[in-house]
PDB file of N, CA and C in Angstrom:
ATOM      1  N   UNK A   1     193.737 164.756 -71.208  1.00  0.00           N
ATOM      2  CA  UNK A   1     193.955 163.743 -70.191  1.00  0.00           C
ATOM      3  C   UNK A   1     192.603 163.226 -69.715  1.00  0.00           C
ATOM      4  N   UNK A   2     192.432 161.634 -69.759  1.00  0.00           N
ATOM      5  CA  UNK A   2     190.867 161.255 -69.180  1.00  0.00           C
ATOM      6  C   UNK A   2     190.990 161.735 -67.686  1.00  0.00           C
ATOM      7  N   UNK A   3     190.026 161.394 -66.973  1.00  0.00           N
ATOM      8  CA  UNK A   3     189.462 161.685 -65.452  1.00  0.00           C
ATOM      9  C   UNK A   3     190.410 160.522 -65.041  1.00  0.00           C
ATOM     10  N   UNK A   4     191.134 160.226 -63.908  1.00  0.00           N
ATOM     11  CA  UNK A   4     191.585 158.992 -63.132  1.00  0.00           C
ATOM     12  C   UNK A   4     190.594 158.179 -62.791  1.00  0.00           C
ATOM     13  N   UNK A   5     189.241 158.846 -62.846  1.00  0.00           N
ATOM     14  CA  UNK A   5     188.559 157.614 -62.092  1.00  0.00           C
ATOM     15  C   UNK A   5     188.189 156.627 -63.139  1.00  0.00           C
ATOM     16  N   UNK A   6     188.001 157.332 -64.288  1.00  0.00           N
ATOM     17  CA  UNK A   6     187.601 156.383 -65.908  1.00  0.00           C
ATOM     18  C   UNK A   6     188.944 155.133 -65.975  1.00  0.00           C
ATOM     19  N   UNK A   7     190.225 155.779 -65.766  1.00  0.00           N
ATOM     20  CA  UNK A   7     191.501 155.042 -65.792  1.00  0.00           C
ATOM     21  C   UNK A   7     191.496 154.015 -64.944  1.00  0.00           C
ATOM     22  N   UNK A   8     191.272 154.051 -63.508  1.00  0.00           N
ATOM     23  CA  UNK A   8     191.210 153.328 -62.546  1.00  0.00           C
ATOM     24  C   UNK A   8     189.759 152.393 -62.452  1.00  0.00           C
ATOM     25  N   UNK A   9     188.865 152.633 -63.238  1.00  0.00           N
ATOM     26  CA  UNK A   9     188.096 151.711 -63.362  1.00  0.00           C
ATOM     27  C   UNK A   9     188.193 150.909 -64.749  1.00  0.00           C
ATOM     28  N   UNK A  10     188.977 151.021 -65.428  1.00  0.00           N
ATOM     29  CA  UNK A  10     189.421 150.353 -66.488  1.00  0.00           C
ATOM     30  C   UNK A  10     190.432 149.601 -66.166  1.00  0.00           C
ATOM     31  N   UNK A  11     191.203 149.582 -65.206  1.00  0.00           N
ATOM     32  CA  UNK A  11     192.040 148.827 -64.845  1.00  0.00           C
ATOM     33  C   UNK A  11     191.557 147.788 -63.419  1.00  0.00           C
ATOM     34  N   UNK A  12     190.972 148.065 -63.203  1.00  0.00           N
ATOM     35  CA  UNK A  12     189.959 147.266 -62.196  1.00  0.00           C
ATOM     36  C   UNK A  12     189.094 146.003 -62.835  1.00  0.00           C
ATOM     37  N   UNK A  13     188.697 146.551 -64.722  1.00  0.00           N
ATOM     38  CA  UNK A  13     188.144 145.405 -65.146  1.00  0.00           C
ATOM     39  C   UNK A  13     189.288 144.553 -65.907  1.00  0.00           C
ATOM     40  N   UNK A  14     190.627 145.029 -66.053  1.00  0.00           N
ATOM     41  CA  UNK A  14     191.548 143.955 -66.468  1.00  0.00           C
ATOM     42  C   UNK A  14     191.610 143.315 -65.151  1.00  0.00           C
ATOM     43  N   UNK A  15     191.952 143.844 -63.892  1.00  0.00           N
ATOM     44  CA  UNK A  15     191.892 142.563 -63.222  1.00  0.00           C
ATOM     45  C   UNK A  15     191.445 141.786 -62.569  1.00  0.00           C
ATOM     46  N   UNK A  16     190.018 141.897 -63.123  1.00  0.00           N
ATOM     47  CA  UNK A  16     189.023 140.719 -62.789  1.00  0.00           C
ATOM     48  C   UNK A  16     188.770 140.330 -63.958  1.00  0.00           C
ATOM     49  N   UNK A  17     189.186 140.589 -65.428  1.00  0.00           N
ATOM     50  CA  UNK A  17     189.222 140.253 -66.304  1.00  0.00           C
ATOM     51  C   UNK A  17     190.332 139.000 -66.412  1.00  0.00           C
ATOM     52  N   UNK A  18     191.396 139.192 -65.798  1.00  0.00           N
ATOM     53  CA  UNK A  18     192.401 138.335 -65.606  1.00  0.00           C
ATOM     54  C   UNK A  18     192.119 137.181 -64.640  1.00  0.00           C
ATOM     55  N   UNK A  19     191.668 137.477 -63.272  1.00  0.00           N
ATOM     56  CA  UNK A  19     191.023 136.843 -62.718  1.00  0.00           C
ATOM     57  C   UNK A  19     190.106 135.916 -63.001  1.00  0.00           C
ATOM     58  N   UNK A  20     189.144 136.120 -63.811  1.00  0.00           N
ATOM     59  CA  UNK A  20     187.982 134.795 -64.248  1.00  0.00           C
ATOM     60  C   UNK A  20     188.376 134.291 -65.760  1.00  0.00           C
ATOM     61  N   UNK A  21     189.411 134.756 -66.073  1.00  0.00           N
ATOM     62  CA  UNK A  21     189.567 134.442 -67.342  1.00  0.00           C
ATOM     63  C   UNK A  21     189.656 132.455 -67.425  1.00  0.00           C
ATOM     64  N   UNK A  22     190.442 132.286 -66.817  1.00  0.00           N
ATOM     65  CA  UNK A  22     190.415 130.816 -66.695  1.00  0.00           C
ATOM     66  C   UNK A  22     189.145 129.871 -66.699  1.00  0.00           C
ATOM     67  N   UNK A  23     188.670 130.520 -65.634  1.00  0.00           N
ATOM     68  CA  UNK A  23     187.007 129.878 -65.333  1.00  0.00           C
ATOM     69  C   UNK A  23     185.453 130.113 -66.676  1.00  0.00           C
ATOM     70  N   UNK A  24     185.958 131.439 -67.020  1.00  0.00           N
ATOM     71  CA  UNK A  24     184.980 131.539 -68.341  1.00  0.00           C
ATOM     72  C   UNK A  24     185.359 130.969 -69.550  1.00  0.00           C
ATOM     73  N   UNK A  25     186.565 131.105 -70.058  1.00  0.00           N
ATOM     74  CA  UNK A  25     186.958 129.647 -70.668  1.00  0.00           C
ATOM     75  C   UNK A  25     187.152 128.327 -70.909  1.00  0.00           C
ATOM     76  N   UNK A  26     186.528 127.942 -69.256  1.00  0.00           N
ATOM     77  CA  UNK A  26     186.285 126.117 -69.260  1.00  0.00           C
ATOM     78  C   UNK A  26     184.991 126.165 -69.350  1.00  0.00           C
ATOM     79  N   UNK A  27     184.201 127.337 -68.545  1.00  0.00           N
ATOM     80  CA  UNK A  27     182.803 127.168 -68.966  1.00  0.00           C
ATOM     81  C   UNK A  27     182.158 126.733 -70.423  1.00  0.00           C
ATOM     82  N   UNK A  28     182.999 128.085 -71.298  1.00  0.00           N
ATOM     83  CA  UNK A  28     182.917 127.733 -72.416  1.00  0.00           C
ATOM     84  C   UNK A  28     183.139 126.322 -73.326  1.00  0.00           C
ATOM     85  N   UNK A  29     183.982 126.006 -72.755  1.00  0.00           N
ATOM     86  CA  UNK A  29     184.447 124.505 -73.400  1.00  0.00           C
ATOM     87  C   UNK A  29     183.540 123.597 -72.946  1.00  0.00           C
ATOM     88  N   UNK A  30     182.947 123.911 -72.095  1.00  0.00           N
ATOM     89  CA  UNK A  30     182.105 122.536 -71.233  1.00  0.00           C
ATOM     90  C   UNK A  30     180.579 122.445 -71.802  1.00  0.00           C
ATOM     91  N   UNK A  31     180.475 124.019 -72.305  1.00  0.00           N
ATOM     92  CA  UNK A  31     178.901 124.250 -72.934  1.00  0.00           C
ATOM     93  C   UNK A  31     178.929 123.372 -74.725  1.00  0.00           C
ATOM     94  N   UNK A  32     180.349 124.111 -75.059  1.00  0.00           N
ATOM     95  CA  UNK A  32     180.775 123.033 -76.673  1.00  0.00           C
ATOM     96  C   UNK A  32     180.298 121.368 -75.767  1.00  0.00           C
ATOM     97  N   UNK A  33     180.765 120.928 -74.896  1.00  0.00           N
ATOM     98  CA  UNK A  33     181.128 119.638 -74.985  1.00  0.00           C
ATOM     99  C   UNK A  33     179.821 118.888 -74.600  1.00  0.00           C
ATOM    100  N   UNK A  34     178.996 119.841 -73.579  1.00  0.00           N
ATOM    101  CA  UNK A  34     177.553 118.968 -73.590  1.00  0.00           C
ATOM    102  C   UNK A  34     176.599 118.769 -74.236  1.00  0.00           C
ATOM    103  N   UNK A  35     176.454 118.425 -74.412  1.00  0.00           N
ATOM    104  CA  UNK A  35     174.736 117.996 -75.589  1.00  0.00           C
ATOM    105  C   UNK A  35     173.228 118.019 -75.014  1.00  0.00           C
ATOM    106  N   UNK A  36     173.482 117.309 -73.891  1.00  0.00           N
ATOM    107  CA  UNK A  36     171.921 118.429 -73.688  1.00  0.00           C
ATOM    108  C   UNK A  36     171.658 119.830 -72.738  1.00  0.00           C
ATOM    109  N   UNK A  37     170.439 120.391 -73.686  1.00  0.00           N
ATOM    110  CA  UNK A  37     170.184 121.392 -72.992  1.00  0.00           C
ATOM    111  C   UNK A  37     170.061 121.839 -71.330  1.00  0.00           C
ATOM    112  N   UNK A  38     169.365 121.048 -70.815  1.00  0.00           N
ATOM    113  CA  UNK A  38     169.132 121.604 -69.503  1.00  0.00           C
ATOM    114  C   UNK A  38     170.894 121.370 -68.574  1.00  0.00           C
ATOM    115  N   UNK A  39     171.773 120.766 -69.399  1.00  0.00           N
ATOM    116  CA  UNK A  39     173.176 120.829 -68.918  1.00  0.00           C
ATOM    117  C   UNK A  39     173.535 122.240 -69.220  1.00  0.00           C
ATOM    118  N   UNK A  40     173.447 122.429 -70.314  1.00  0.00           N
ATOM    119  CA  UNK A  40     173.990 124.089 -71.013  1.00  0.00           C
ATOM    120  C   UNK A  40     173.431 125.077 -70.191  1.00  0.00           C
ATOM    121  N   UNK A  41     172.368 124.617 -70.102  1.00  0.00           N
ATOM    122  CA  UNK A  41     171.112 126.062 -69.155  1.00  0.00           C
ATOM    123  C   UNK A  41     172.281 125.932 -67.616  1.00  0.00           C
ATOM    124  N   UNK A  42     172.490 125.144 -67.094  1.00  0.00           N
ATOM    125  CA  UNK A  42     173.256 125.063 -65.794  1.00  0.00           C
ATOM    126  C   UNK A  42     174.703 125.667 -65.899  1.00  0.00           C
ATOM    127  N   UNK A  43     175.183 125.430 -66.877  1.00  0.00           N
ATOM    128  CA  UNK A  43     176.919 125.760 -67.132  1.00  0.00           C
ATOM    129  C   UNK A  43     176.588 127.322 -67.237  1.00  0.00           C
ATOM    130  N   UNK A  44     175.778 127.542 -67.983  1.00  0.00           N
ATOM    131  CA  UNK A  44     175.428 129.001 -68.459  1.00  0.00           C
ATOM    132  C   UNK A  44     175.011 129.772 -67.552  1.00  0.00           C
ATOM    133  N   UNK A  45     174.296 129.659 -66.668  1.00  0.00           N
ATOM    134  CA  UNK A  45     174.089 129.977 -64.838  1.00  0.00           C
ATOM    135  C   UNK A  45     174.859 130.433 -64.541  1.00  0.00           C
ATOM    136  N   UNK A  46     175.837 129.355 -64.675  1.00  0.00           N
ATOM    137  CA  UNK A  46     177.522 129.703 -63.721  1.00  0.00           C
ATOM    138  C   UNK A  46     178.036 130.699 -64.274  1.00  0.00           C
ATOM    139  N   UNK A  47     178.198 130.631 -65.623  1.00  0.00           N
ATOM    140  CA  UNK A  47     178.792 131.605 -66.161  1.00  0.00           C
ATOM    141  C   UNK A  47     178.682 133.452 -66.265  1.00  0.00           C
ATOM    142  N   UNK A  48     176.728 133.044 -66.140  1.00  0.00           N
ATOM    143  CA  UNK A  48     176.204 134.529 -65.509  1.00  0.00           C
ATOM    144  C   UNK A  48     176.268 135.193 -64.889  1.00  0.00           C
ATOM    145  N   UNK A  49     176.551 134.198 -63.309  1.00  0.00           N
ATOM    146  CA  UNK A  49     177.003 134.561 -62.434  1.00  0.00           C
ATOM    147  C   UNK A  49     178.234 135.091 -62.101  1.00  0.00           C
ATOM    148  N   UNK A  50     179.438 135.040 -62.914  1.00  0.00           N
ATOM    149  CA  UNK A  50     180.337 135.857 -62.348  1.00  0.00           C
ATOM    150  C   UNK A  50     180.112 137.178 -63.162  1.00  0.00           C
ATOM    151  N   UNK A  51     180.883 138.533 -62.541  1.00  0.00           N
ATOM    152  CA  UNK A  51     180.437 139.673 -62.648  1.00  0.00           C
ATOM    153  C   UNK A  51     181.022 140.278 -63.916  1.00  0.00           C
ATOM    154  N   UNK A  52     180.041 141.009 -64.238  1.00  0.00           N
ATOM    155  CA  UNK A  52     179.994 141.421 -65.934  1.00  0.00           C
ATOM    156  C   UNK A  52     181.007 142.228 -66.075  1.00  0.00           C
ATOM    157  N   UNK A  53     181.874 143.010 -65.492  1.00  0.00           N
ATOM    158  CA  UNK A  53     182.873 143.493 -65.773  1.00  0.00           C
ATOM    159  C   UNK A  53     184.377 142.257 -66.081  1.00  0.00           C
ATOM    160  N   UNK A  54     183.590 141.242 -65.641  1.00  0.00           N
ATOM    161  CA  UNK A  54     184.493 140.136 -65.930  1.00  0.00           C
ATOM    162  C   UNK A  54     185.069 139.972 -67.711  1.00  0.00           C
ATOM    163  N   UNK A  55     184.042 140.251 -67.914  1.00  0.00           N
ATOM    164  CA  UNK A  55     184.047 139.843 -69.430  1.00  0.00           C
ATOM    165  C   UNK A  55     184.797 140.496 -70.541  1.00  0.00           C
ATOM    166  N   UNK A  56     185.631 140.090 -71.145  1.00  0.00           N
ATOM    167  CA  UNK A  56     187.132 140.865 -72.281  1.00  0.00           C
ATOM    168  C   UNK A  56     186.002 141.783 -72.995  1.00  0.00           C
ATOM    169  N   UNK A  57     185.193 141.799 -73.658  1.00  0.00           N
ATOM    170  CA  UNK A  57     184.512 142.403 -74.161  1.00  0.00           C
ATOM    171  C   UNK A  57     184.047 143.938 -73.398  1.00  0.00           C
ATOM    172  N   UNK A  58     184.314 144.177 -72.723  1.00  0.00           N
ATOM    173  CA  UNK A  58     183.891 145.357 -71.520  1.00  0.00           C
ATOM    174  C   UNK A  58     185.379 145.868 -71.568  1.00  0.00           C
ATOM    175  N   UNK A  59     185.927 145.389 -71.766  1.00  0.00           N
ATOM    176  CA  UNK A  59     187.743 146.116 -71.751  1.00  0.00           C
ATOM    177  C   UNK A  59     187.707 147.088 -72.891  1.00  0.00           C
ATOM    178  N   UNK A  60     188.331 148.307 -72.720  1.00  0.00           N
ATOM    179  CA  UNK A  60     188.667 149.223 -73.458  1.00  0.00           C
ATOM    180  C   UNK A  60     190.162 149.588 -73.925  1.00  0.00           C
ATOM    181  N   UNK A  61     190.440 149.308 -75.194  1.00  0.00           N
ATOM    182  CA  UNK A  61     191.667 149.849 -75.201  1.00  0.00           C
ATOM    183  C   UNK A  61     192.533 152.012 -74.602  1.00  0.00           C
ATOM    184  N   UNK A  62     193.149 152.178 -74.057  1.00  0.00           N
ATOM    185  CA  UNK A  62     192.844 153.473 -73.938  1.00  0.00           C
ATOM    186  C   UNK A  62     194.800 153.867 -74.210  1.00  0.00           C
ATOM    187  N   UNK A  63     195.455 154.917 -74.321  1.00  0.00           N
ATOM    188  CA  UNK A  63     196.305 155.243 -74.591  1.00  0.00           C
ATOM    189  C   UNK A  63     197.298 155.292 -73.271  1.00  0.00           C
ATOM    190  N   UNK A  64     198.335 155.106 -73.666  1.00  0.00           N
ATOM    191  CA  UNK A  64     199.686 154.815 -73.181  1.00  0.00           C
ATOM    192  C   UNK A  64     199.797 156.157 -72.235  1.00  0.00           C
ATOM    193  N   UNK A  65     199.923 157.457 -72.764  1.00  0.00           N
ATOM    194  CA  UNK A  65     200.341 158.492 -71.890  1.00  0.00           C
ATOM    195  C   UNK A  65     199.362 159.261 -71.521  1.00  0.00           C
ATOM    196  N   UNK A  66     197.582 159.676 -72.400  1.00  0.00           N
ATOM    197  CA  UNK A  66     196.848 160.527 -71.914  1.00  0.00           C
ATOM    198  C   UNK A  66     196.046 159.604 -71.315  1.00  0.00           C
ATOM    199  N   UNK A  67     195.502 158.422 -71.821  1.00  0.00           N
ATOM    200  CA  UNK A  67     194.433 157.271 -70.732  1.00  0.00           C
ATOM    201  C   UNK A  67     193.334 157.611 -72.136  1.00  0.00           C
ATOM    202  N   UNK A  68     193.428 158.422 -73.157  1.00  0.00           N
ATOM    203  CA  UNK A  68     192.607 158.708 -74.286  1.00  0.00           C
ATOM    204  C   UNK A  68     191.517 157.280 -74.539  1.00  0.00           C
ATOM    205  N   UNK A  69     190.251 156.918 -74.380  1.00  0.00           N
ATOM    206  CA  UNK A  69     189.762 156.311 -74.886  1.00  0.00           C
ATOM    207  C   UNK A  69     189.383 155.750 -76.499  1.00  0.00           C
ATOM    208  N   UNK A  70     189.267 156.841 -77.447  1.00  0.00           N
ATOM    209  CA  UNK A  70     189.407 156.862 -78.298  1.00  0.00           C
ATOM    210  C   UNK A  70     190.308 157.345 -79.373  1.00  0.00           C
ATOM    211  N   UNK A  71     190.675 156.514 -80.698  1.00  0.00           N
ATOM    212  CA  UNK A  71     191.072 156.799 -81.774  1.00  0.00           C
ATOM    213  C   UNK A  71     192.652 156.029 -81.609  1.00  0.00           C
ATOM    214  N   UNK A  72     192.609 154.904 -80.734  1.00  0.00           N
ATOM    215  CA  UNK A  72     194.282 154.222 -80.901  1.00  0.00           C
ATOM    216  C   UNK A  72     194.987 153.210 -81.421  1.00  0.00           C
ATOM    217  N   UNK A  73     195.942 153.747 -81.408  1.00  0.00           N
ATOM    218  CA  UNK A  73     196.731 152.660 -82.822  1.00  0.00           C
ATOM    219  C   UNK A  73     197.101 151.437 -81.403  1.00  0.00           C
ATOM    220  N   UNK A  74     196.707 150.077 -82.281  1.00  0.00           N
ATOM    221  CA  UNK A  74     196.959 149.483 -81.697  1.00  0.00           C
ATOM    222  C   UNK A  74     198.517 148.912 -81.631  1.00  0.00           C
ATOM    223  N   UNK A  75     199.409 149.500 -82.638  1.00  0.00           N
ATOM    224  CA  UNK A  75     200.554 148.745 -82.956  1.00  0.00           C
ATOM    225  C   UNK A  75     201.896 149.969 -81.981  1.00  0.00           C
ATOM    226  N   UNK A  76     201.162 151.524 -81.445  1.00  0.00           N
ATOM    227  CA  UNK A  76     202.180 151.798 -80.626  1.00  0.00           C
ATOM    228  C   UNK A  76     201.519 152.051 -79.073  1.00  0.00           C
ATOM    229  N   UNK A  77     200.054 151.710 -78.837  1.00  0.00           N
ATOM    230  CA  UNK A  77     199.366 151.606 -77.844  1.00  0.00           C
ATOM    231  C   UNK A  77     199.186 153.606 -77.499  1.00  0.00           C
ATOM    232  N   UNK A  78     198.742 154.128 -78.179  1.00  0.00           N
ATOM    233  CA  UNK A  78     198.731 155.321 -78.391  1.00  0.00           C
ATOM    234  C   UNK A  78     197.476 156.170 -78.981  1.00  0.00           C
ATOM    235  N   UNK A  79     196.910 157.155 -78.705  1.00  0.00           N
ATOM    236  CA  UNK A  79     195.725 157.707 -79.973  1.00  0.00           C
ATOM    237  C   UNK A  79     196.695 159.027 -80.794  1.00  0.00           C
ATOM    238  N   UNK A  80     195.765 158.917 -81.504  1.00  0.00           N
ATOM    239  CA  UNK A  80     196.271 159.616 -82.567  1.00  0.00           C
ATOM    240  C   UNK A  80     196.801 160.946 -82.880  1.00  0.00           C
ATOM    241  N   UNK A  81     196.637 161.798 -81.881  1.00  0.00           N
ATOM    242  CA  UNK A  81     197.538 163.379 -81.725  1.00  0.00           C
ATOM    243  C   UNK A  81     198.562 162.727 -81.261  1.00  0.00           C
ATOM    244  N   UNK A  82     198.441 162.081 -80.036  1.00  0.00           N
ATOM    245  CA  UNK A  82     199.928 161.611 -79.389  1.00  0.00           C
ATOM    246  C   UNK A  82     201.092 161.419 -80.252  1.00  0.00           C
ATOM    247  N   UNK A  83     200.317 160.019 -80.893  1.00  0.00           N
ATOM    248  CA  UNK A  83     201.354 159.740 -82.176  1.00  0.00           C
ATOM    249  C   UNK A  83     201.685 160.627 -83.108  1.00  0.00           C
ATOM    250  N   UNK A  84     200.728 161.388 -83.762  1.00  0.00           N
ATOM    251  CA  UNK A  84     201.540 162.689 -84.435  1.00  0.00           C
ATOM    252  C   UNK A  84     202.265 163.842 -83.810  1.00  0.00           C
ATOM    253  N   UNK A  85     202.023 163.757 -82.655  1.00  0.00           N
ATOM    254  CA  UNK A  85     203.205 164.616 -81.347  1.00  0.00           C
ATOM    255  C   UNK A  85     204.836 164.039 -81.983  1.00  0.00           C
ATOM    256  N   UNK A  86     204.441 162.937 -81.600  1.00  0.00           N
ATOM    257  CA  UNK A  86     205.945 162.011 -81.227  1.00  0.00           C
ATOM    258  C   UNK A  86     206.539 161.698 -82.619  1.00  0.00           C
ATOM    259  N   UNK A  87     205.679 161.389 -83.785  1.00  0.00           N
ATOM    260  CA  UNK A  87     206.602 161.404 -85.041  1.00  0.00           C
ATOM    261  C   UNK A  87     207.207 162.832 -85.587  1.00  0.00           C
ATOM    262  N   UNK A  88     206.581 163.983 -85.576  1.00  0.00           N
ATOM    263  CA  UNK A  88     207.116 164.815 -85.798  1.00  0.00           C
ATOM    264  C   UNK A  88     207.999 165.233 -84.658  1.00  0.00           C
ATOM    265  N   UNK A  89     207.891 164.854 -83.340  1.00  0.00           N
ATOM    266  CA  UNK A  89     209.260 165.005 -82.868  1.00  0.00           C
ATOM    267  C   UNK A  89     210.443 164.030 -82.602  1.00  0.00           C
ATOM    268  N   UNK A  90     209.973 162.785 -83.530  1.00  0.00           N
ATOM    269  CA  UNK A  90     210.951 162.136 -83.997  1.00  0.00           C
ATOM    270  C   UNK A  90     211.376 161.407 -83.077  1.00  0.00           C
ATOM    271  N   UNK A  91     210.311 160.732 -81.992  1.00  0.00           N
ATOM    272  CA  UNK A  91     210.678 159.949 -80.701  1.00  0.00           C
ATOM    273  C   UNK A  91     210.213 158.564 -81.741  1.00  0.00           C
ATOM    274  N   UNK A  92     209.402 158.613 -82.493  1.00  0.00           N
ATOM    275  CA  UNK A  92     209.491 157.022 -83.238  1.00  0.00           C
ATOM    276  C   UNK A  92     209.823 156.959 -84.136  1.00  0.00           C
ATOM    277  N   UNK A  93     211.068 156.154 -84.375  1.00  0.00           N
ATOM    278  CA  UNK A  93     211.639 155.544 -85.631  1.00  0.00           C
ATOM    279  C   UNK A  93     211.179 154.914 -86.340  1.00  0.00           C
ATOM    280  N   UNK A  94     211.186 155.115 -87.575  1.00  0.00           N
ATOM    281  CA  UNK A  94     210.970 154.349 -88.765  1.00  0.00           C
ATOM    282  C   UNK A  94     209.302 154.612 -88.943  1.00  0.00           C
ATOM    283  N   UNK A  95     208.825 155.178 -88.447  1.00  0.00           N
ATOM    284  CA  UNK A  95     207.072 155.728 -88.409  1.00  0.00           C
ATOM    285  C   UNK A  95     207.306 157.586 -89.471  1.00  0.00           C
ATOM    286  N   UNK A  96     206.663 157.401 -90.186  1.00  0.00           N
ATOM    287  CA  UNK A  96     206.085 158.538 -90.853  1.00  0.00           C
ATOM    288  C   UNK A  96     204.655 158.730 -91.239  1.00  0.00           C
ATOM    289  N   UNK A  97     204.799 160.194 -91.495  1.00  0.00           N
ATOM    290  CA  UNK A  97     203.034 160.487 -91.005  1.00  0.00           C
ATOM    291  C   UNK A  97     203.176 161.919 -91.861  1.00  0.00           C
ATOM    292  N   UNK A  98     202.164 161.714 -92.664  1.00  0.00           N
ATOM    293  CA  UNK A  98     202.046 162.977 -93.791  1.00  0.00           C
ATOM    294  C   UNK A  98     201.563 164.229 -92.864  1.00  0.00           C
ATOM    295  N   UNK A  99     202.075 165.311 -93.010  1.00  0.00           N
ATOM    296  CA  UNK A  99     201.861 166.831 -92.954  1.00  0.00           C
ATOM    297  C   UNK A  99     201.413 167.542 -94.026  1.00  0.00           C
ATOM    298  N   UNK A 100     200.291 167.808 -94.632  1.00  0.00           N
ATOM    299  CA  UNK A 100     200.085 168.692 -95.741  1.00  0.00           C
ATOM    300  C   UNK A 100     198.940 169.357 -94.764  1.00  0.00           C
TER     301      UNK A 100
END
């Protein structure tokens, strides 16, 4: 099981991740759309300025039931003991997973 505080600060950057998402995406469009530089240098300012946890790139995927940072499937939102927990006890259908 991670620490809660790792959990709770990972969920703090989805939602300021959610939050500026709008605004760092027009930025973006506005830096494509100008042509000169000292415009870009200004848009790009703005964009600095909001806070770096803002940014999707700082998001971590982490697991569904332990908060596991590493090793997860992205297709059952899970890491990887979990998921071999649950197929061999047969909580996911149609998923198999070699035992040798």
């Amino acid at each position: 099981m991670a620490r809660k505080s790792l959990i709770q600060r990972e969920s703090k950057r989805q939602k300021l991740e959610q939050k500026y998402h709008l605004i760092r995406r027009s930025s973006k469009k506005e830096i494509n759309k100008v042509s000169s530089l000292s415009e870009k240098w200004e848009i790009h300012g703005k964009l600095q300025s909001s806070p770096r946890n803002s940014a999707p790139t700082r998001l971590h995927r982490r697991c569904f039931s332990t908060g596991r940072p590493r090793a997860n499937y992205r297709d059952f939102g899970l890491s990887g003991h979990i998921l071999r927990e649950m197929v061999h006890a047969c909580l996911l259908p149609g998923a198999t997973r070699s035992s040798w």
